[in-house]
Protein backbone atom coordinates (compact mmCIF):
# COMPACT_ATOMS: atom_id res chain seq x y z
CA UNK A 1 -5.88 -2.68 5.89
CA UNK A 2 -6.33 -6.29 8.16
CA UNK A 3 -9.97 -4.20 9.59
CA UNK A 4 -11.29 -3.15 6.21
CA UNK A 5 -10.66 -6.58 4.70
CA UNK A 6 -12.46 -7.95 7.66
CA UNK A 7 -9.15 -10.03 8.24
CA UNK A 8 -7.38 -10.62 11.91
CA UNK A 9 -4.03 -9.94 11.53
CA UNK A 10 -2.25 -12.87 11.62
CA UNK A 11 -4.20 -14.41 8.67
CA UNK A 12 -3.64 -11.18 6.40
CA UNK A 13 0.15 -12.27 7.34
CA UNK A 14 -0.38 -15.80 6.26
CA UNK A 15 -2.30 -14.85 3.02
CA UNK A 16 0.62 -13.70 1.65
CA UNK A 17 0.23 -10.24 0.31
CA UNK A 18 2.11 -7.13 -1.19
CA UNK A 19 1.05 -3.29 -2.59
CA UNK A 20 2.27 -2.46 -5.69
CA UNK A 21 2.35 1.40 -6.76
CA UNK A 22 2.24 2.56 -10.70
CA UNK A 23 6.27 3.21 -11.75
CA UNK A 24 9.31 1.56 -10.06
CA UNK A 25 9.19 3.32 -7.04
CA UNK A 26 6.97 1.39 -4.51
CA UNK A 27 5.80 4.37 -2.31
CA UNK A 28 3.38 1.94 0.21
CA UNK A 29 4.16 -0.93 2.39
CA UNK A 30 1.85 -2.52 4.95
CA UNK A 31 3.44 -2.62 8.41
CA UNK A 32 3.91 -6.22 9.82
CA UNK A 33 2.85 -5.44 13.22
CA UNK A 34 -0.06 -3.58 12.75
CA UNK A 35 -1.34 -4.44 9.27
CA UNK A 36 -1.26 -0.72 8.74
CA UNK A 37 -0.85 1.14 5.53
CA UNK A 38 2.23 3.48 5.36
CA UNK A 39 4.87 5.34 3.12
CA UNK A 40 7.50 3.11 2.25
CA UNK A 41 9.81 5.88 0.32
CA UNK A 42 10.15 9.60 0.93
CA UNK A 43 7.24 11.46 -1.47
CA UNK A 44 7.91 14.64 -2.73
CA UNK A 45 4.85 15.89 -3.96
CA UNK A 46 6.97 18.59 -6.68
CA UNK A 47 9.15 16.01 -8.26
CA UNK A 48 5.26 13.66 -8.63
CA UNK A 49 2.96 16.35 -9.47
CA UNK A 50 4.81 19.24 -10.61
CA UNK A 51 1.93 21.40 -12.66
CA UNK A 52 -0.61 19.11 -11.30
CA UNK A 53 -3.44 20.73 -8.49
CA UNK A 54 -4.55 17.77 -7.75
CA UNK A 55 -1.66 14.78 -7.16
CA UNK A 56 -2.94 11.27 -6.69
CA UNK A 57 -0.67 8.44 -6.36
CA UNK A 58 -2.48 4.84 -7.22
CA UNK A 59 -1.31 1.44 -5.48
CA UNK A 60 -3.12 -2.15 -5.28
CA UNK A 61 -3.39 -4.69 -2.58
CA UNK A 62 -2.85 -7.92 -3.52
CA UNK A 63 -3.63 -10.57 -1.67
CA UNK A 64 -3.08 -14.39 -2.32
CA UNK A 65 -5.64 -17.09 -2.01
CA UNK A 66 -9.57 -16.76 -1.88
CA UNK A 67 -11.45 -14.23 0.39
């Protein structure tokens, strides 16, 4: 997430951000360390998308102050 917002790491840490997923469950997280984007809770794909072909779960990056 850090290289496609063009951001070094530390100031995507200092920006103060969070992802936020459609529902209560917050699926996403962005990993400290690397600035990575990864699964948060445990997805199960039949419980989400049960008579769905295609299952697409939606989250937003928001990040504090101007870019």
């Amino acid at each position: 997430v850090a290289k496609d917002l063009g951001l070094q790491l530390p100031m995507l840490r200092d920006r103060g951000f969070r992802i936020v997923s459609e529902g209560r469950t917050q699926y996403f997280a962005l990993h400290g360390k690397t600035g990575h984007l990864v699964t948060a809770e445990r997805i199960d794909r039949e419980q989400l998308c049960r008579l769905v072909e295609k299952c697409v779960l939606r989250c937003e990056l928001i990040v504090e102050g101007q870019m």
